[in-house]
PDB file of N, CA and C in Angstrom:
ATOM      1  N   UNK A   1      49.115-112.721  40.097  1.00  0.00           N
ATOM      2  CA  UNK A   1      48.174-112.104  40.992  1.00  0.00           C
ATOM      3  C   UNK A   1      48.384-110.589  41.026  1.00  0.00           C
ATOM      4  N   UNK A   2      49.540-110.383  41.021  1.00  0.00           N
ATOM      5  CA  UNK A   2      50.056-109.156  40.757  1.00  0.00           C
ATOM      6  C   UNK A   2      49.413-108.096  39.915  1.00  0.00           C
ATOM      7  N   UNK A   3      49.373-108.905  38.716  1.00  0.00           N
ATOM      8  CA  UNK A   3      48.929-108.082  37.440  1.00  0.00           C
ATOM      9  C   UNK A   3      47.481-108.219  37.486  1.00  0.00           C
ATOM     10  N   UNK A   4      46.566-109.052  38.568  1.00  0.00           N
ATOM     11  CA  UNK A   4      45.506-109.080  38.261  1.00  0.00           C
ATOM     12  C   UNK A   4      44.947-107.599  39.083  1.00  0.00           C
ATOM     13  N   UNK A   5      45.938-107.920  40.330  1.00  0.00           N
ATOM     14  CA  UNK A   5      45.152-106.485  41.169  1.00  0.00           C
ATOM     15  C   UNK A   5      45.673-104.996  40.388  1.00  0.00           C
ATOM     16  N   UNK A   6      46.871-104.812  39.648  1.00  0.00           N
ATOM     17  CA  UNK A   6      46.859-104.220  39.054  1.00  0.00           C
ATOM     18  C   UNK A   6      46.109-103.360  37.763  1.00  0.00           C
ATOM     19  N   UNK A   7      45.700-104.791  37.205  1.00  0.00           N
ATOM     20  CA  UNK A   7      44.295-103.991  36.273  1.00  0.00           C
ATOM     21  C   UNK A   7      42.985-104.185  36.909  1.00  0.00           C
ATOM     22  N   UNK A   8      43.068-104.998  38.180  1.00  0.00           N
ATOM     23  CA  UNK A   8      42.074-104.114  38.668  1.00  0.00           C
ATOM     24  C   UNK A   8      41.441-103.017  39.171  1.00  0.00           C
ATOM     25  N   UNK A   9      43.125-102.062  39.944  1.00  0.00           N
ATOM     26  CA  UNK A   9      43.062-101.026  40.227  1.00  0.00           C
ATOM     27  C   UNK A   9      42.948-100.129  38.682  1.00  0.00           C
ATOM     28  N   UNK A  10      43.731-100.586  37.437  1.00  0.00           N
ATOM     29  CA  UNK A  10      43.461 -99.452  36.553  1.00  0.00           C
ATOM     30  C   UNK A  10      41.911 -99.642  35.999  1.00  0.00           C
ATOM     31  N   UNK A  11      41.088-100.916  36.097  1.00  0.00           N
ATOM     32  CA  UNK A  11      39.782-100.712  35.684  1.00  0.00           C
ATOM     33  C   UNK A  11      38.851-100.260  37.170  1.00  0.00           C
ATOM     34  N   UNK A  12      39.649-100.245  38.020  1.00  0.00           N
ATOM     35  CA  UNK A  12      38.456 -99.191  39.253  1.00  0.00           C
ATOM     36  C   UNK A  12      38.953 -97.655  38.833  1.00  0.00           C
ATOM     37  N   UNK A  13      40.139 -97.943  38.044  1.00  0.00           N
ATOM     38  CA  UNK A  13      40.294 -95.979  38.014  1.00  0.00           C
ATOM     39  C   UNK A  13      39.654 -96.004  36.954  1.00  0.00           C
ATOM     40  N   UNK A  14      39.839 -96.643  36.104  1.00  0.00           N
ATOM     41  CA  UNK A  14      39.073 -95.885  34.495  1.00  0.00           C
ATOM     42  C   UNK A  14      37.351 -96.091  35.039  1.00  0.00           C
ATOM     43  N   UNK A  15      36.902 -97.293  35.578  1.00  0.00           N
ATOM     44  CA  UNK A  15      35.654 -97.028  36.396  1.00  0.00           C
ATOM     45  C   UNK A  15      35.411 -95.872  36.712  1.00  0.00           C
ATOM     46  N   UNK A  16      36.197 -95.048  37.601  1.00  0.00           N
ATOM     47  CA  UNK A  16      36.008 -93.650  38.489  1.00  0.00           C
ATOM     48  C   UNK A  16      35.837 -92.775  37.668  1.00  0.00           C
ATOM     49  N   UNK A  17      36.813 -92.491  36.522  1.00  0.00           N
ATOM     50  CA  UNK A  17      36.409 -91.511  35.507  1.00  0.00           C
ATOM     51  C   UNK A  17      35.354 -91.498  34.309  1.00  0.00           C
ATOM     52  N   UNK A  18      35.251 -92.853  34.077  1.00  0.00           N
ATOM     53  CA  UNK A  18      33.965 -93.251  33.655  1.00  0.00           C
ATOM     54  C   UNK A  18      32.666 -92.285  34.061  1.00  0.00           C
ATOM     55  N   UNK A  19      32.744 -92.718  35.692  1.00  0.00           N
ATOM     56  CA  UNK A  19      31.804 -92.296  36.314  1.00  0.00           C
ATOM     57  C   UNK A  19      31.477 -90.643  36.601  1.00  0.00           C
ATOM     58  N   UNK A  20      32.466 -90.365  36.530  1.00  0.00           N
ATOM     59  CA  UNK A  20      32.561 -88.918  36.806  1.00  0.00           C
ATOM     60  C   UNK A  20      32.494 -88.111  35.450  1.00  0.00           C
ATOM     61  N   UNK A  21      32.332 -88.799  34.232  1.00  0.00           N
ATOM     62  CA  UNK A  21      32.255 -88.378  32.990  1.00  0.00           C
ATOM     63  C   UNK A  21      30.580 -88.362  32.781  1.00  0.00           C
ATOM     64  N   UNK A  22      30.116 -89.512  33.258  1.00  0.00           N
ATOM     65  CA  UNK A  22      29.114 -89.919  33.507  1.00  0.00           C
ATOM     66  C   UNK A  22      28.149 -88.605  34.552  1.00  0.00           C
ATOM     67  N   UNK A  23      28.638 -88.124  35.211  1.00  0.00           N
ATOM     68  CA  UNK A  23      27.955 -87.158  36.681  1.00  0.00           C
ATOM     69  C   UNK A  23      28.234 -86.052  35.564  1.00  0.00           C
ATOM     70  N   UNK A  24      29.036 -85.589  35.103  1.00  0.00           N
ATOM     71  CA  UNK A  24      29.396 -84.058  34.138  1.00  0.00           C
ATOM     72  C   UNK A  24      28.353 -84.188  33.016  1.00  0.00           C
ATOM     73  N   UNK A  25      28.001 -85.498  32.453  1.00  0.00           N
ATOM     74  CA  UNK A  25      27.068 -85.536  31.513  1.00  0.00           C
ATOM     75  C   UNK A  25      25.603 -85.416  31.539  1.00  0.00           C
ATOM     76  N   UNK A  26      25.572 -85.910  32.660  1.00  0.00           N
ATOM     77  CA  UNK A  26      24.290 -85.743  33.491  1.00  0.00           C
ATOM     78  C   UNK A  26      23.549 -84.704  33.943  1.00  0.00           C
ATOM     79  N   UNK A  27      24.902 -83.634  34.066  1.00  0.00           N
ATOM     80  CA  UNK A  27      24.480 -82.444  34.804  1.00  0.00           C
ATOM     81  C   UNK A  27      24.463 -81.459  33.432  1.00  0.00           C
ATOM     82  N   UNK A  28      25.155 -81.607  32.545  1.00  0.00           N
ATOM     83  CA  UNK A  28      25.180 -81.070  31.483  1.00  0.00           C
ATOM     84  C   UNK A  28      23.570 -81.380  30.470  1.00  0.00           C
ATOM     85  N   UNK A  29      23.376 -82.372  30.240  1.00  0.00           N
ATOM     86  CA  UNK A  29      21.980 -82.848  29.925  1.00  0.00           C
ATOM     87  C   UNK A  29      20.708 -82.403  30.673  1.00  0.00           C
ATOM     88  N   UNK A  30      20.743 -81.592  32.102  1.00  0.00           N
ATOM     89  CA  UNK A  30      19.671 -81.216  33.324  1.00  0.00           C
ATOM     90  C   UNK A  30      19.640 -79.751  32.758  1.00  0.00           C
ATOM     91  N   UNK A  31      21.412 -79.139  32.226  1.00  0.00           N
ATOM     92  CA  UNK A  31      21.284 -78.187  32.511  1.00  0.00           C
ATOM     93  C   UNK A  31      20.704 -77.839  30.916  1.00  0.00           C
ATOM     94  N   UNK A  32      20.859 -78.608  29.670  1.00  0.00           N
ATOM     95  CA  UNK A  32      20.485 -78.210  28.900  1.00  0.00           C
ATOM     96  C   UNK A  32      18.957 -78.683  28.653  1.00  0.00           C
ATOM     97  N   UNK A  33      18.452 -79.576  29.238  1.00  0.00           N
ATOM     98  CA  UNK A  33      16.947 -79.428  29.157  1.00  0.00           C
ATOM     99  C   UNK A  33      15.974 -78.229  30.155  1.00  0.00           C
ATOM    100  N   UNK A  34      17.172 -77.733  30.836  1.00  0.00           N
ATOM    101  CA  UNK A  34      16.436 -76.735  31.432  1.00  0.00           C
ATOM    102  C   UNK A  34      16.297 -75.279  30.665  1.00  0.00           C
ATOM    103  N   UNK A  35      17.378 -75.255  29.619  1.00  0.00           N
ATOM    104  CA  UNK A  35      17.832 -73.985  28.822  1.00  0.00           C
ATOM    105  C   UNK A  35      16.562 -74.338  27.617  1.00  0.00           C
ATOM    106  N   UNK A  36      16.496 -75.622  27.423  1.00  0.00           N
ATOM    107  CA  UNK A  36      15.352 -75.558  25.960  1.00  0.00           C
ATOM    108  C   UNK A  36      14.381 -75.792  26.691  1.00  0.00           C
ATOM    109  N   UNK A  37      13.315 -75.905  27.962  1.00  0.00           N
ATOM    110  CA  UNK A  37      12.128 -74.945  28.696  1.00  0.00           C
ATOM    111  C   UNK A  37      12.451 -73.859  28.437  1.00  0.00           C
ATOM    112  N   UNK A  38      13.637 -73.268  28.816  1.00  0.00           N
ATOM    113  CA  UNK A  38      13.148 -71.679  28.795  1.00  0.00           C
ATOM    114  C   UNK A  38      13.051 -71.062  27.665  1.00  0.00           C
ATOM    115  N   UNK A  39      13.542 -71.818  26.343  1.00  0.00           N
ATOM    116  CA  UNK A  39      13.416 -71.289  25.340  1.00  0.00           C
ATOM    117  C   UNK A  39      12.527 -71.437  24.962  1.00  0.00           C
ATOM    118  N   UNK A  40      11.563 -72.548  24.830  1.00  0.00           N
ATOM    119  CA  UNK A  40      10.320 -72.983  24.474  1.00  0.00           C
ATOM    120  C   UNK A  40       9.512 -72.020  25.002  1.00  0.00           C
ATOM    121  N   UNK A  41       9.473 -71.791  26.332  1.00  0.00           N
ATOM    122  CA  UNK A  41       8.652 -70.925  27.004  1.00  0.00           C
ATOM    123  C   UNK A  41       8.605 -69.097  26.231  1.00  0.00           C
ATOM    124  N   UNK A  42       9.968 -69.008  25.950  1.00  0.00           N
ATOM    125  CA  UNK A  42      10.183 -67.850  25.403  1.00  0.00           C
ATOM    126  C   UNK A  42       9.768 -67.448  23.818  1.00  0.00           C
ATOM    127  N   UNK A  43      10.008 -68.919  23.375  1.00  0.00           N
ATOM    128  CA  UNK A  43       9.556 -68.969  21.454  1.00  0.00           C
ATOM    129  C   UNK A  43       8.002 -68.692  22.085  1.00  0.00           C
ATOM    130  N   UNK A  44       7.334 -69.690  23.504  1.00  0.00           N
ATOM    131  CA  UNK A  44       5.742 -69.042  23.316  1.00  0.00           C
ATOM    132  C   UNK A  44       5.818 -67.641  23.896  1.00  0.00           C
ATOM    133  N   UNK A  45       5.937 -66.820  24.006  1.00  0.00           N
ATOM    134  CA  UNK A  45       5.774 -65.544  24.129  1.00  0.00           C
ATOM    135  C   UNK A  45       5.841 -64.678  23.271  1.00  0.00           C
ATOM    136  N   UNK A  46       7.323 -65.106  22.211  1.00  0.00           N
ATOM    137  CA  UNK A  46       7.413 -64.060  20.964  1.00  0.00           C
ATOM    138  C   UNK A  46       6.204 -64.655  20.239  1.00  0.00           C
ATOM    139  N   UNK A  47       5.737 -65.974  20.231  1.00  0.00           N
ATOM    140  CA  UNK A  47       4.720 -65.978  19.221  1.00  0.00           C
ATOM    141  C   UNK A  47       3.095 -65.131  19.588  1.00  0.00           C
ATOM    142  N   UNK A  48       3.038 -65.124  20.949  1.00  0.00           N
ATOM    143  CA  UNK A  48       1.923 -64.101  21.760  1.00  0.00           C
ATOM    144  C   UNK A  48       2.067 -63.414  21.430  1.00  0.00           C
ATOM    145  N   UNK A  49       3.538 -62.664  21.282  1.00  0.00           N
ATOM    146  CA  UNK A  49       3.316 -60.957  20.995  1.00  0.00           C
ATOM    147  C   UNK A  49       3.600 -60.784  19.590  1.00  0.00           C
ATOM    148  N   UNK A  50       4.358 -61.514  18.966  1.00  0.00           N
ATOM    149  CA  UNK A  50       3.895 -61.523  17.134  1.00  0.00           C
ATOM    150  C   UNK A  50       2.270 -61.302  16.438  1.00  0.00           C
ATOM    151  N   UNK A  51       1.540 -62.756  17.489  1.00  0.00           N
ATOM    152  CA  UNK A  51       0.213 -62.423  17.265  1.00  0.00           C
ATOM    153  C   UNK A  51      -0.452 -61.170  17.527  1.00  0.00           C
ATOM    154  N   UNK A  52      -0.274 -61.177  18.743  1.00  0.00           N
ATOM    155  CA  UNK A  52      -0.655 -59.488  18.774  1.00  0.00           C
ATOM    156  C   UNK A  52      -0.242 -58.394  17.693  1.00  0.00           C
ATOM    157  N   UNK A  53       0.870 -58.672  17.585  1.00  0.00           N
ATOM    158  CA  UNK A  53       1.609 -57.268  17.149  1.00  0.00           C
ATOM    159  C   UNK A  53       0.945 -57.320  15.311  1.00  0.00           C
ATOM    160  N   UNK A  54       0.543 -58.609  14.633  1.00  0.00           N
ATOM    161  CA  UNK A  54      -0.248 -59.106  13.993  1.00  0.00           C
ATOM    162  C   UNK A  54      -1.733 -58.466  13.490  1.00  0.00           C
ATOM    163  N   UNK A  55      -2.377 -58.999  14.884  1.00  0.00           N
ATOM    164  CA  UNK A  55      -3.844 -58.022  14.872  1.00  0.00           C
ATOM    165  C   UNK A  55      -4.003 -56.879  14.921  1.00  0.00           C
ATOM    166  N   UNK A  56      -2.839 -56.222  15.715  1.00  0.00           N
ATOM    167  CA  UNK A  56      -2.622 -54.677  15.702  1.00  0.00           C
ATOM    168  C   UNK A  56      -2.494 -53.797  14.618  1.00  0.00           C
ATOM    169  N   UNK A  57      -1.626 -54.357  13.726  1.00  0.00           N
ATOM    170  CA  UNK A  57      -1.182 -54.032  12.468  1.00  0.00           C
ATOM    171  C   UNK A  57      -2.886 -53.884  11.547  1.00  0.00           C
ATOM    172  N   UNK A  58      -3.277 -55.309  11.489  1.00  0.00           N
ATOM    173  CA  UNK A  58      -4.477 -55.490  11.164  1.00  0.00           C
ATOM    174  C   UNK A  58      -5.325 -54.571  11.191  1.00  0.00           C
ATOM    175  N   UNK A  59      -5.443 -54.406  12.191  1.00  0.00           N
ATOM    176  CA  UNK A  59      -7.075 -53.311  12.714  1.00  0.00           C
ATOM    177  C   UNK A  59      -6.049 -52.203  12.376  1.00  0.00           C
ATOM    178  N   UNK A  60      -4.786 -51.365  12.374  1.00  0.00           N
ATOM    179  CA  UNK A  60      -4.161 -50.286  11.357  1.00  0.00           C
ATOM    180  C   UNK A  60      -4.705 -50.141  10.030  1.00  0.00           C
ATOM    181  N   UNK A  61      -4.285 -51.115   9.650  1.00  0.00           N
ATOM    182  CA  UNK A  61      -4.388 -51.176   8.262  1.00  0.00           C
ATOM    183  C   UNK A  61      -6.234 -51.020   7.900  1.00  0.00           C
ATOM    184  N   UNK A  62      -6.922 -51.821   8.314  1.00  0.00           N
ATOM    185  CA  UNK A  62      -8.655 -51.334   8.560  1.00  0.00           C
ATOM    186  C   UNK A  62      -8.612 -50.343   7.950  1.00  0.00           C
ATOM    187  N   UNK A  63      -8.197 -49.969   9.199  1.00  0.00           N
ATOM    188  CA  UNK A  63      -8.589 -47.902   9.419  1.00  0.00           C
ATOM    189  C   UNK A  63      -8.533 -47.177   8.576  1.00  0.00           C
ATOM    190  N   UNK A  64      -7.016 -47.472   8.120  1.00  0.00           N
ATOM    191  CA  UNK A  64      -6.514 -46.753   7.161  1.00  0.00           C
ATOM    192  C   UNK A  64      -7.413 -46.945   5.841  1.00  0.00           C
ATOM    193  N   UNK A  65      -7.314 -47.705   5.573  1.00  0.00           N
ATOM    194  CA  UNK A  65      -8.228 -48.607   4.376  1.00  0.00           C
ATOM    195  C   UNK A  65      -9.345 -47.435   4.008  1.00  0.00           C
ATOM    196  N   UNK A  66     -10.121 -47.376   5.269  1.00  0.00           N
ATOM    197  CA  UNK A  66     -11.542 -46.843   5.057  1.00  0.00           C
ATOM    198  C   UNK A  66     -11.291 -45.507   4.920  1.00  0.00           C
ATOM    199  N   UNK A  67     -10.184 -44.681   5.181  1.00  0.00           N
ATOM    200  CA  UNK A  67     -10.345 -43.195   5.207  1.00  0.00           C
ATOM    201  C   UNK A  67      -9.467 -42.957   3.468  1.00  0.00           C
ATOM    202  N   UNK A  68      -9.398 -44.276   3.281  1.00  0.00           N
ATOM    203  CA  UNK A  68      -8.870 -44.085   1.357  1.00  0.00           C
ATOM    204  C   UNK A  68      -9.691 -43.836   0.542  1.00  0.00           C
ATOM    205  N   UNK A  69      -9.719 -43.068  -0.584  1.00  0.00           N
ATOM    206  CA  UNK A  69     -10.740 -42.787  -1.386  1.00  0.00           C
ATOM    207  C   UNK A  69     -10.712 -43.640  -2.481  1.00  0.00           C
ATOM    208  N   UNK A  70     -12.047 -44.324  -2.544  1.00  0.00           N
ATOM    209  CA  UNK A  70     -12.460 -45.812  -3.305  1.00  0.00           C
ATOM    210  C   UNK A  70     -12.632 -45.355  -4.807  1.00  0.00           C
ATOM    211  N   UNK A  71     -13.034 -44.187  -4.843  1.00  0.00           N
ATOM    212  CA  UNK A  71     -13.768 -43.537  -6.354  1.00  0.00           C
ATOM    213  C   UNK A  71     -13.442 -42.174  -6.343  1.00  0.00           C
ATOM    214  N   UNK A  72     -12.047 -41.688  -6.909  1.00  0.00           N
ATOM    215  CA  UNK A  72     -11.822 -40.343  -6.732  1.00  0.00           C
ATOM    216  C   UNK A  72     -12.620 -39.477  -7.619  1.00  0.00           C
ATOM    217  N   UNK A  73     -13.186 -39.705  -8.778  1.00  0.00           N
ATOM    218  CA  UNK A  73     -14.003 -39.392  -9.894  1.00  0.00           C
ATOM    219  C   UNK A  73     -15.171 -38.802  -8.857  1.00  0.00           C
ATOM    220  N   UNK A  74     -15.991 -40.138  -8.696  1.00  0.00           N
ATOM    221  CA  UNK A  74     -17.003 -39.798  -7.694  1.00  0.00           C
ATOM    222  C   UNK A  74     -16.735 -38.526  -6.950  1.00  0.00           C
ATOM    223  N   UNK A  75     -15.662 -38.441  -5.868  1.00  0.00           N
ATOM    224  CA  UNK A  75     -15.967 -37.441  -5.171  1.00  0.00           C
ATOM    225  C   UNK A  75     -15.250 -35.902  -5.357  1.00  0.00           C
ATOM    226  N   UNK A  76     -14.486 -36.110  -6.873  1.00  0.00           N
ATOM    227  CA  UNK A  76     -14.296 -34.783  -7.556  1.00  0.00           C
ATOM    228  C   UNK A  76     -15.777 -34.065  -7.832  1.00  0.00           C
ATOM    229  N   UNK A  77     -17.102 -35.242  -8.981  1.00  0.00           N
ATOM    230  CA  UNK A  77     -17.597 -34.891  -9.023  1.00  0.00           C
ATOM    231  C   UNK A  77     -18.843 -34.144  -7.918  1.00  0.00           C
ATOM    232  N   UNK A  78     -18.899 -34.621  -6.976  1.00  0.00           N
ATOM    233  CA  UNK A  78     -19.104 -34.530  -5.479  1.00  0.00           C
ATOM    234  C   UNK A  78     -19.315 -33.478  -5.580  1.00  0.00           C
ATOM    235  N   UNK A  79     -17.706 -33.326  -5.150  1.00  0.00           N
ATOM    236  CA  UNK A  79     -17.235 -31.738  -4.648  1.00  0.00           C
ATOM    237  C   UNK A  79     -17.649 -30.490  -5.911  1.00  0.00           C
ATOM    238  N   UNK A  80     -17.542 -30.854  -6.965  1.00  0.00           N
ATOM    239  CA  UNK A  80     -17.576 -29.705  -8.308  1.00  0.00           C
ATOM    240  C   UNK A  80     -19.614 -29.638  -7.980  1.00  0.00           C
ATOM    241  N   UNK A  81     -20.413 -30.342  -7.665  1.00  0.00           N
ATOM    242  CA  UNK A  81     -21.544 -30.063  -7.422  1.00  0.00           C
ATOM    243  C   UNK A  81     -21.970 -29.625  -6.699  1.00  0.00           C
ATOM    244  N   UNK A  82     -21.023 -29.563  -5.590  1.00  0.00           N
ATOM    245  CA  UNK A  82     -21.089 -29.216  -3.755  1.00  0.00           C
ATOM    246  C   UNK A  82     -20.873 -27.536  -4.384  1.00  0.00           C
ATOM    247  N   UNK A  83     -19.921 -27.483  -4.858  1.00  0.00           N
ATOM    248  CA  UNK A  83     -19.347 -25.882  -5.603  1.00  0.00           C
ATOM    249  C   UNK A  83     -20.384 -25.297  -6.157  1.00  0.00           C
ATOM    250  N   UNK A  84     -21.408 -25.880  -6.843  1.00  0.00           N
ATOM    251  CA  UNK A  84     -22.200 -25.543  -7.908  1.00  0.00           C
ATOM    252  C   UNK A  84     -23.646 -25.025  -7.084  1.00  0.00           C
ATOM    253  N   UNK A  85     -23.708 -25.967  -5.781  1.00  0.00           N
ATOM    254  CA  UNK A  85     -24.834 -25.556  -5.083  1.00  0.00           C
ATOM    255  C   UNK A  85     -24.505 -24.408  -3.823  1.00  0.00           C
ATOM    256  N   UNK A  86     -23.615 -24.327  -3.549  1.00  0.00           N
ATOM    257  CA  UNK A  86     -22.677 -23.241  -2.681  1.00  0.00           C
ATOM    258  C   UNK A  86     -23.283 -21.994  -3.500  1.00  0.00           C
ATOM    259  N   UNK A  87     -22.682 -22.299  -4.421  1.00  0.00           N
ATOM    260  CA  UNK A  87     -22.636 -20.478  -5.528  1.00  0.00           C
ATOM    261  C   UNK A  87     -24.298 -20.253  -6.001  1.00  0.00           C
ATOM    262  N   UNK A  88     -25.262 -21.338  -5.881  1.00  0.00           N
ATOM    263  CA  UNK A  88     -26.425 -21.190  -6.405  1.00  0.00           C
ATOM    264  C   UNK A  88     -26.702 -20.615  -5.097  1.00  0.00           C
ATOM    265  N   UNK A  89     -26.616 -20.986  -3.597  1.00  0.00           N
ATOM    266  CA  UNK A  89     -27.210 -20.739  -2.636  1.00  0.00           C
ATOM    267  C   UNK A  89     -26.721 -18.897  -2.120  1.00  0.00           C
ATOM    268  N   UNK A  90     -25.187 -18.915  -2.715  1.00  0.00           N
ATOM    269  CA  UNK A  90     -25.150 -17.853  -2.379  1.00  0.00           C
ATOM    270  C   UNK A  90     -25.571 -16.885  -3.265  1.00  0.00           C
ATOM    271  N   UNK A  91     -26.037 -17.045  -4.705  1.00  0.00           N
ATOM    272  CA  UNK A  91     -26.953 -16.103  -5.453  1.00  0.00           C
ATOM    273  C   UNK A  91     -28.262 -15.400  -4.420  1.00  0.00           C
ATOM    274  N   UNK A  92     -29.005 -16.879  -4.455  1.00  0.00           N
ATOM    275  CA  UNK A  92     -29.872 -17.242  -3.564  1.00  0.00           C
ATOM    276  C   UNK A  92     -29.948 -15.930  -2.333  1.00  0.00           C
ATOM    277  N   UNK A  93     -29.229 -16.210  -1.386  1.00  0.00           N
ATOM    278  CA  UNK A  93     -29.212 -15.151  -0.316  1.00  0.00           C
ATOM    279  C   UNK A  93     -29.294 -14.171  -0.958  1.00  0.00           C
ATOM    280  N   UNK A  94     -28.023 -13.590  -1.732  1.00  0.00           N
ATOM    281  CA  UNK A  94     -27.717 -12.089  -2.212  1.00  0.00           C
ATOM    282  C   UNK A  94     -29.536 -11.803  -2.629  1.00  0.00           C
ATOM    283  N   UNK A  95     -30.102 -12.370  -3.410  1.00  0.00           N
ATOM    284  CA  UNK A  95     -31.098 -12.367  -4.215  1.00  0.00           C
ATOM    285  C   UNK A  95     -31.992 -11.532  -3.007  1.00  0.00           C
ATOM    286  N   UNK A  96     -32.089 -12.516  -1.885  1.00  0.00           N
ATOM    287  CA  UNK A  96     -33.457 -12.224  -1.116  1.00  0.00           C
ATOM    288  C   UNK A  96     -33.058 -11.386   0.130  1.00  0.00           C
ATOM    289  N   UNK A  97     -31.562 -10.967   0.150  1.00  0.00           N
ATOM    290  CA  UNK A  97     -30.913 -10.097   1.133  1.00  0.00           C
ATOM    291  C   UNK A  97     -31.659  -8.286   0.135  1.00  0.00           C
ATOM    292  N   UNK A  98     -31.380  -8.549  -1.020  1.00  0.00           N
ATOM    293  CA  UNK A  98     -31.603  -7.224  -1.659  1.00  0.00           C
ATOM    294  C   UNK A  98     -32.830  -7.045  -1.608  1.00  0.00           C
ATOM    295  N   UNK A  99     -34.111  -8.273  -1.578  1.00  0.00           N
ATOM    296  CA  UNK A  99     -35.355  -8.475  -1.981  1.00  0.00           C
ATOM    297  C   UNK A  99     -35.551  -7.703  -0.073  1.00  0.00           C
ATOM    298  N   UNK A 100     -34.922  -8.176   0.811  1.00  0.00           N
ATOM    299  CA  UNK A 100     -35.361  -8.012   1.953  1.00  0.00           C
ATOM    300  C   UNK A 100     -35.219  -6.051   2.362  1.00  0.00           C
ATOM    301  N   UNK A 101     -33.910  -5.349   1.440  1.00  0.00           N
ATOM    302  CA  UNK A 101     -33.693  -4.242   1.631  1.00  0.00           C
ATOM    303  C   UNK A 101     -34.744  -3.519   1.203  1.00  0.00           C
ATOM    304  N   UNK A 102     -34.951  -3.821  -0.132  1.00  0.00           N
ATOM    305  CA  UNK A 102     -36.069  -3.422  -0.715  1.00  0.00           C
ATOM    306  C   UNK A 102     -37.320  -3.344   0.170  1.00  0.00           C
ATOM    307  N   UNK A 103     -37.750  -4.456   0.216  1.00  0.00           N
ATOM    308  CA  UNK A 103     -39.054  -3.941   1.133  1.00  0.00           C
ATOM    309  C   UNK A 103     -39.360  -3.849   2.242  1.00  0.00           C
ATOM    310  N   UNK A 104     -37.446  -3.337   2.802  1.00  0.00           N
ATOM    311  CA  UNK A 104     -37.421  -2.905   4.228  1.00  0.00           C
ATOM    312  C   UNK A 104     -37.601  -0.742   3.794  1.00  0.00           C
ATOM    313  N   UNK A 105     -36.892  -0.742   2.330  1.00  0.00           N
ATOM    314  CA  UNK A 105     -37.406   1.091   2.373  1.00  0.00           C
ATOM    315  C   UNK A 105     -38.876   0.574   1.820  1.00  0.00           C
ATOM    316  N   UNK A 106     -39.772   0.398   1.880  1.00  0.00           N
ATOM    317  CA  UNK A 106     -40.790   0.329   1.097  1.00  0.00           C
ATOM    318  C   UNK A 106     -41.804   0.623   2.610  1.00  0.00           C
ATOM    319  N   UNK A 107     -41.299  -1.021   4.207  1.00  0.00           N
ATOM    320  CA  UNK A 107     -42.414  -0.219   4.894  1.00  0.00           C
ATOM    321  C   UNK A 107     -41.711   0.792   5.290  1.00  0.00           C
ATOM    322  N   UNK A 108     -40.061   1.127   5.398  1.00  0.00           N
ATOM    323  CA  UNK A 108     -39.887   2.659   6.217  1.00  0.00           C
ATOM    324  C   UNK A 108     -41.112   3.953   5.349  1.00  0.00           C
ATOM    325  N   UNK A 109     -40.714   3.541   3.638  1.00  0.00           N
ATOM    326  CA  UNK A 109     -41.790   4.466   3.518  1.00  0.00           C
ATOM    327  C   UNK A 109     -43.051   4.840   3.617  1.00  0.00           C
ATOM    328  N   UNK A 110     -44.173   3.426   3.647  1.00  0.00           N
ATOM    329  CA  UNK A 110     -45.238   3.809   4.523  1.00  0.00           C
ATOM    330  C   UNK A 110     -44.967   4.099   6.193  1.00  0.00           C
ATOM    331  N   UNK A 111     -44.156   3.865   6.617  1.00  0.00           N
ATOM    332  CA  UNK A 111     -44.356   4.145   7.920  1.00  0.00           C
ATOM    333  C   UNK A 111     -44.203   6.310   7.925  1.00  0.00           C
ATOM    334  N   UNK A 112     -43.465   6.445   6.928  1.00  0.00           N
ATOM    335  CA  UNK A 112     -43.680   7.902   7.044  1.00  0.00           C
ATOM    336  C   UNK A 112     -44.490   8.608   6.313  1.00  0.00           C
ATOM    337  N   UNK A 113     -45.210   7.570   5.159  1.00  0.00           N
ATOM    338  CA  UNK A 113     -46.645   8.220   4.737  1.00  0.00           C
ATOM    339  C   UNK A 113     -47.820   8.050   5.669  1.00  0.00           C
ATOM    340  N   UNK A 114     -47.751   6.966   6.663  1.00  0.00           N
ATOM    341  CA  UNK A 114     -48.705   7.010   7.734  1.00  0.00           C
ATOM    342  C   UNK A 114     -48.519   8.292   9.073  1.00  0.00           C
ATOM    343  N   UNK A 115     -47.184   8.455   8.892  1.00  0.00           N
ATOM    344  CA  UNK A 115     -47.064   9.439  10.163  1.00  0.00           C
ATOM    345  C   UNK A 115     -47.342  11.023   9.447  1.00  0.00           C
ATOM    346  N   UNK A 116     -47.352  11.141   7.999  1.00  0.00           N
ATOM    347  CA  UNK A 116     -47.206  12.568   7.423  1.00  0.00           C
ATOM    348  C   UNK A 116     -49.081  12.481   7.159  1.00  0.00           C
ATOM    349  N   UNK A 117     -49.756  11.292   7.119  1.00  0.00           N
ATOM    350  CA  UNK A 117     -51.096  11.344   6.796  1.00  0.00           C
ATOM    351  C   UNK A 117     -51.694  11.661   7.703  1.00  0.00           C
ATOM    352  N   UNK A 118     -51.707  10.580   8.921  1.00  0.00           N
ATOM    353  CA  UNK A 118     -52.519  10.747  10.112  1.00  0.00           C
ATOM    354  C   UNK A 118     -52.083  11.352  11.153  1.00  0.00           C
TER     355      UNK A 118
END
């Protein structure tokens, strides 16, 4: 009888630690499903702001895109014609700046053959 209450007391103790292995595991398992929510929660955020940071880049790159020159040929030749009509236009002026001097002494000089006539 002896030996019976005896392992019964050592299977109520190994019971107890059982149990209390049992409560540490428990709380350990609460505390780690609470750590992978917050990580989950957190993987969704970096993926929010990846996306973002994503489209951002995106519409950069656009931009950039469009202010690149598609056909540099093209707009050498462009520009060498842009040059070509510049220098024609400024003939142009000079031409009708001198044309304008000219027959600015032409009326000064009737204006003083009208004043020496009449």
């Amino acid at each position: 009888m002896f030996e019976i209450k005896n392992s019964q007391g050592q299977a109520t103790s190994e019971l107890d630690k059982l149990k209390a292995e049992k409560d540490t595991l428990v709380r350990q398992r609460v505390c780690m499903l609470k750590t992978s929510i917050r990580f989950t929660a957190l993987k969704f955020e970096i993926k929010e702001s990846l996306s973002e940071e994503i489209v951002n880049t995106n519409d950069a790159v656009q931009r950039m895109q469009g202010r690149i020159v598609q056909s540099p040929d093209r707009i050498k030749k462009r520009i060498s014609q842009m040059t070509l009509d510049a220098a024609d236009e400024k003939r142009n002026i000079a031409a009708n700046e001198a044309k304008a001097r000219d027959l600015q002494a032409k009326v000064n000089a009737l204006v003083i053959i009208e004043k020496v006539c009449f």
